[in-house]
C-alpha atoms as a PDB file:
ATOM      1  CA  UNK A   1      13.869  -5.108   9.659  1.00  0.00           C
ATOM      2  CA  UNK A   2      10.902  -7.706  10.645  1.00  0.00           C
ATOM      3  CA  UNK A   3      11.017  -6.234  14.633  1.00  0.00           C
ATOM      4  CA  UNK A   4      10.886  -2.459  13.424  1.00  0.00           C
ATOM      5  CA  UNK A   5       8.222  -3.013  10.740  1.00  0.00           C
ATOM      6  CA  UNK A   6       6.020  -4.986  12.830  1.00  0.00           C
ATOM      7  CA  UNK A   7       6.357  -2.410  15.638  1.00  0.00           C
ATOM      8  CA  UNK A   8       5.672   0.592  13.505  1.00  0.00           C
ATOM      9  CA  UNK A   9       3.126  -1.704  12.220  1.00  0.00           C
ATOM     10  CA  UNK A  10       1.192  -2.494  15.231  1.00  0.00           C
ATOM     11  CA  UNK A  11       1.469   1.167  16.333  1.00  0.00           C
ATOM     12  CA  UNK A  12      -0.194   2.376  13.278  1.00  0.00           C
ATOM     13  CA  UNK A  13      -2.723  -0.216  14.966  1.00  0.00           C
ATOM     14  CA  UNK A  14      -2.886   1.836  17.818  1.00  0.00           C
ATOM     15  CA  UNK A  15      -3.148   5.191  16.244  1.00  0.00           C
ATOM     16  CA  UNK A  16      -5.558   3.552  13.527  1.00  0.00           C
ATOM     17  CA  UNK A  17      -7.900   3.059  16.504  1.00  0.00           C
ATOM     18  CA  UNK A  18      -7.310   6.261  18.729  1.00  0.00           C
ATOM     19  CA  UNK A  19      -8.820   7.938  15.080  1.00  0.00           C
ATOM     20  CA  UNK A  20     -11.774   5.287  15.315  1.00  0.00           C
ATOM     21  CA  UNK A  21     -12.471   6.987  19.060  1.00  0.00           C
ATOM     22  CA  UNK A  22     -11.891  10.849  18.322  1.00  0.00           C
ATOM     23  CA  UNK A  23     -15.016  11.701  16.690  1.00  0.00           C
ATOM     24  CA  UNK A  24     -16.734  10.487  19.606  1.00  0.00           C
ATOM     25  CA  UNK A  25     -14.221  12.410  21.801  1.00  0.00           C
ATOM     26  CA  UNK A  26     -14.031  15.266  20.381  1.00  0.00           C
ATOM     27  CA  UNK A  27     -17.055  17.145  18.197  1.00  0.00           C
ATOM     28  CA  UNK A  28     -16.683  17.778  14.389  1.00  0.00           C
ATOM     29  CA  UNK A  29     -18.671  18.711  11.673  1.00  0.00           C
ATOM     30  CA  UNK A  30     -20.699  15.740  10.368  1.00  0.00           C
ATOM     31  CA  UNK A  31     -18.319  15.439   7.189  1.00  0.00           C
ATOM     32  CA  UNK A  32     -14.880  15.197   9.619  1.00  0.00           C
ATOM     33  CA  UNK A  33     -16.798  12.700  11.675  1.00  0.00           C
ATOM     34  CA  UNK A  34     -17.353  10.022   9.063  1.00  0.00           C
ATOM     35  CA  UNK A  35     -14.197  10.260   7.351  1.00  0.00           C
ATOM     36  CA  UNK A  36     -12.013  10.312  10.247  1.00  0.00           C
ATOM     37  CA  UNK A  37     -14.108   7.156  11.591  1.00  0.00           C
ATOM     38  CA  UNK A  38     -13.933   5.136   8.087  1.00  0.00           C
ATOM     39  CA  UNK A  39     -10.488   5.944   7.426  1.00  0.00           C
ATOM     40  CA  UNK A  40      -9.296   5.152  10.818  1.00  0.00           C
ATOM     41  CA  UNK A  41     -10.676   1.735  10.328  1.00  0.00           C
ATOM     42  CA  UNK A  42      -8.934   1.539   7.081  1.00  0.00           C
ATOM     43  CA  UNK A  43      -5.739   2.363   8.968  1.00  0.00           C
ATOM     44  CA  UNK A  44      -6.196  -0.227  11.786  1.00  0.00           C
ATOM     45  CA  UNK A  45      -7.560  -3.087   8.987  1.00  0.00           C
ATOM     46  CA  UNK A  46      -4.499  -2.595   6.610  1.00  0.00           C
ATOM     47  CA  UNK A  47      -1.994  -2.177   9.593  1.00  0.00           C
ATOM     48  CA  UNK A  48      -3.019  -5.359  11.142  1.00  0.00           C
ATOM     49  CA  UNK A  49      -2.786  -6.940   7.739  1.00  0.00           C
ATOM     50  CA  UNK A  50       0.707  -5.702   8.024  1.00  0.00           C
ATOM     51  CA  UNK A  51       1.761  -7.245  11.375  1.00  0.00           C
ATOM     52  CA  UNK A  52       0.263 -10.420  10.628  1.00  0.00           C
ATOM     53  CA  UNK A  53       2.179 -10.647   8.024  1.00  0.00           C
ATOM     54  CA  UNK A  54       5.315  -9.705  10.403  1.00  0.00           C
ATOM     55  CA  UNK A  55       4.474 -12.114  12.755  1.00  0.00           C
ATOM     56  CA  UNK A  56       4.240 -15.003  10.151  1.00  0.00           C
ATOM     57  CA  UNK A  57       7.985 -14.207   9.235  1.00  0.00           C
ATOM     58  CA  UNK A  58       6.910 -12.412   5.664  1.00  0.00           C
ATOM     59  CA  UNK A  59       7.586  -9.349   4.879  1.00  0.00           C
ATOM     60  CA  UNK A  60       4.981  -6.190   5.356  1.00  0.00           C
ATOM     61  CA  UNK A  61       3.144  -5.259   1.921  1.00  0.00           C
ATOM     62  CA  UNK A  62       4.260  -2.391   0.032  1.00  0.00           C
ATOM     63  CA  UNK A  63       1.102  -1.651  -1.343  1.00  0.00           C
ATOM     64  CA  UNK A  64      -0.848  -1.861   2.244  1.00  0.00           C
ATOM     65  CA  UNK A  65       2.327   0.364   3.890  1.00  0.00           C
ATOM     66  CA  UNK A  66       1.423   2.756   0.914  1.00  0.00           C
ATOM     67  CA  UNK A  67      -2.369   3.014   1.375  1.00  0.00           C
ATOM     68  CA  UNK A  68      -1.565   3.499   5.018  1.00  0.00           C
ATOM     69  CA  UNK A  69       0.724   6.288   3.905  1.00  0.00           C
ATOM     70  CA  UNK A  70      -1.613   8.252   1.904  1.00  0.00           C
ATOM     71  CA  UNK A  71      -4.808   7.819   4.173  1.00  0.00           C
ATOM     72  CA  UNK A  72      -2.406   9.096   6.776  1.00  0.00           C
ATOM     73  CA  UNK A  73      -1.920  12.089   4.741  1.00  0.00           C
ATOM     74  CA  UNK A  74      -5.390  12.493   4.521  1.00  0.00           C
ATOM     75  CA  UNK A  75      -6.306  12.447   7.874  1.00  0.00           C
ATOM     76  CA  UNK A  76      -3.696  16.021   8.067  1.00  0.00           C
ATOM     77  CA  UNK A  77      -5.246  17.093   5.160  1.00  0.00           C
ATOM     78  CA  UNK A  78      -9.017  16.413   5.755  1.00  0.00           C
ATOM     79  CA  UNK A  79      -8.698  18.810   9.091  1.00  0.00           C
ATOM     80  CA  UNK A  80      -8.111  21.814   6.766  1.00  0.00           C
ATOM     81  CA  UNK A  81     -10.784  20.569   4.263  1.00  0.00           C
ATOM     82  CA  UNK A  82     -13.448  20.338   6.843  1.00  0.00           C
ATOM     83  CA  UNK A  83     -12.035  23.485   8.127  1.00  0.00           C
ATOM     84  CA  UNK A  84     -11.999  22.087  11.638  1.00  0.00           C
ATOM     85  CA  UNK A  85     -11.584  25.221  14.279  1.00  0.00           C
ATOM     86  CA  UNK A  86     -11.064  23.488  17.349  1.00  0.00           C
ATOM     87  CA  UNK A  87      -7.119  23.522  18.026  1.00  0.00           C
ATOM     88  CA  UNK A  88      -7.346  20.609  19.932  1.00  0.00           C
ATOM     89  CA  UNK A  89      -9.033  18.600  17.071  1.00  0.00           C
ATOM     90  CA  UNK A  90      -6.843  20.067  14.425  1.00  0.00           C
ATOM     91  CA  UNK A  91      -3.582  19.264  16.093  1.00  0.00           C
ATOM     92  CA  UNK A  92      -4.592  15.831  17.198  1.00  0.00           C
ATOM     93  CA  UNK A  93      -5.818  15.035  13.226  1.00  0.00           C
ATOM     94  CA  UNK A  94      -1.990  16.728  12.240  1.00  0.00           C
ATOM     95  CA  UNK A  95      -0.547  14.732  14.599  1.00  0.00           C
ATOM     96  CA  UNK A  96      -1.940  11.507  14.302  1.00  0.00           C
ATOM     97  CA  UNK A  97      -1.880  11.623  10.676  1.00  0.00           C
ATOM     98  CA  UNK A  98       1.707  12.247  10.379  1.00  0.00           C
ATOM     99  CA  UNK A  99       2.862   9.522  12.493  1.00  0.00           C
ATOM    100  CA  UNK A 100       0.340   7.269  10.540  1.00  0.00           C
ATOM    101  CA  UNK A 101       2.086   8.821   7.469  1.00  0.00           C
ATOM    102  CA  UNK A 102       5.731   8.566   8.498  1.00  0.00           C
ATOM    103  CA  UNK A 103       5.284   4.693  10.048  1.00  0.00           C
ATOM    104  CA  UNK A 104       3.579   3.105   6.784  1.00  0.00           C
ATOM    105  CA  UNK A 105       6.465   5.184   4.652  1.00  0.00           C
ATOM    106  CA  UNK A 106       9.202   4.006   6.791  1.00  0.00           C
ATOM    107  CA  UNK A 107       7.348   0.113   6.224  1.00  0.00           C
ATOM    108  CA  UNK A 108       6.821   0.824   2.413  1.00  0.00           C
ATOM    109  CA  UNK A 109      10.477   1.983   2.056  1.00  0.00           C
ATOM    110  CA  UNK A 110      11.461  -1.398   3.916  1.00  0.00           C
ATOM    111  CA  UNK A 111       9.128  -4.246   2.066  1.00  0.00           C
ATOM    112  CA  UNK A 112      11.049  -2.391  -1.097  1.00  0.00           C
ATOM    113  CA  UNK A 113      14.692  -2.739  -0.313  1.00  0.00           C
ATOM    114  CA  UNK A 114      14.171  -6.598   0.698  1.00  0.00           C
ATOM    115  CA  UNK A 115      15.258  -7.280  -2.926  1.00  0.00           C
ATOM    116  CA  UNK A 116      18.162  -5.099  -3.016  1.00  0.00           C
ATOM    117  CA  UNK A 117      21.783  -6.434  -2.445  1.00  0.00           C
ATOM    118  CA  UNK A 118      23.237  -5.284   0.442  1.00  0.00           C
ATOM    119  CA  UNK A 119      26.396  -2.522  -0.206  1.00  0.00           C
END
């Protein structure tokens, strides 16, 4: 499980900083702008936490794979709640914040079955 956490890991990286770059690239209301920025450095801080830890043989942390999870659902959320109107904006906060969502689950999910005998 190392090799798949520490991939979905380091592309939470990746998506962690392609939210750092889209309030510059695309325009949002000042609210959207600030969250999306600060929780997209969030993402990439606690994700590279993650594959660190992956690279130094340990397993990821359940409680950083969580966070990731539910600042992932945020980001979906937070497009709604700042009522953003631009289609392209909306779908690339959905987007983006499912994928952040559905990596740090799948790595939360792991980190908690390395203590369970295998059946």
């Amino acid at each position: 499980m190392t090799q798949t956490t520490r991939t979905l890991s380091g592309l939470n990286i990746l998506l962690g900083i392609w939210l750092i770059a889209t309030p510059f690239l695309f325009q949002m209301p000042t609210g959207a702008f600030w969250s999306t920025l600060v929780t997209g450095v969030i993402i990439t801080a606690l994700a590279a936490y993650n594959y660190t830890q992956t690279a130094q043989g340990r397993e990821v942390s359940t409680g950083a794979a969580v966070a990731n999870a539910i600042l992932g659902l945020w980001i979906v959320a937070s497009m709604f709640v700042y009522n953003i109107a631009a289609q392209v904006t909306l779908w690339n906060g959905v987007i983006a914040g499912l994928l952040v969502l559905v990596f740090a689950a799948y790595n939360a999910y792991a980190s908690g079955q390395r203590g369970a005998p295998m059946r």
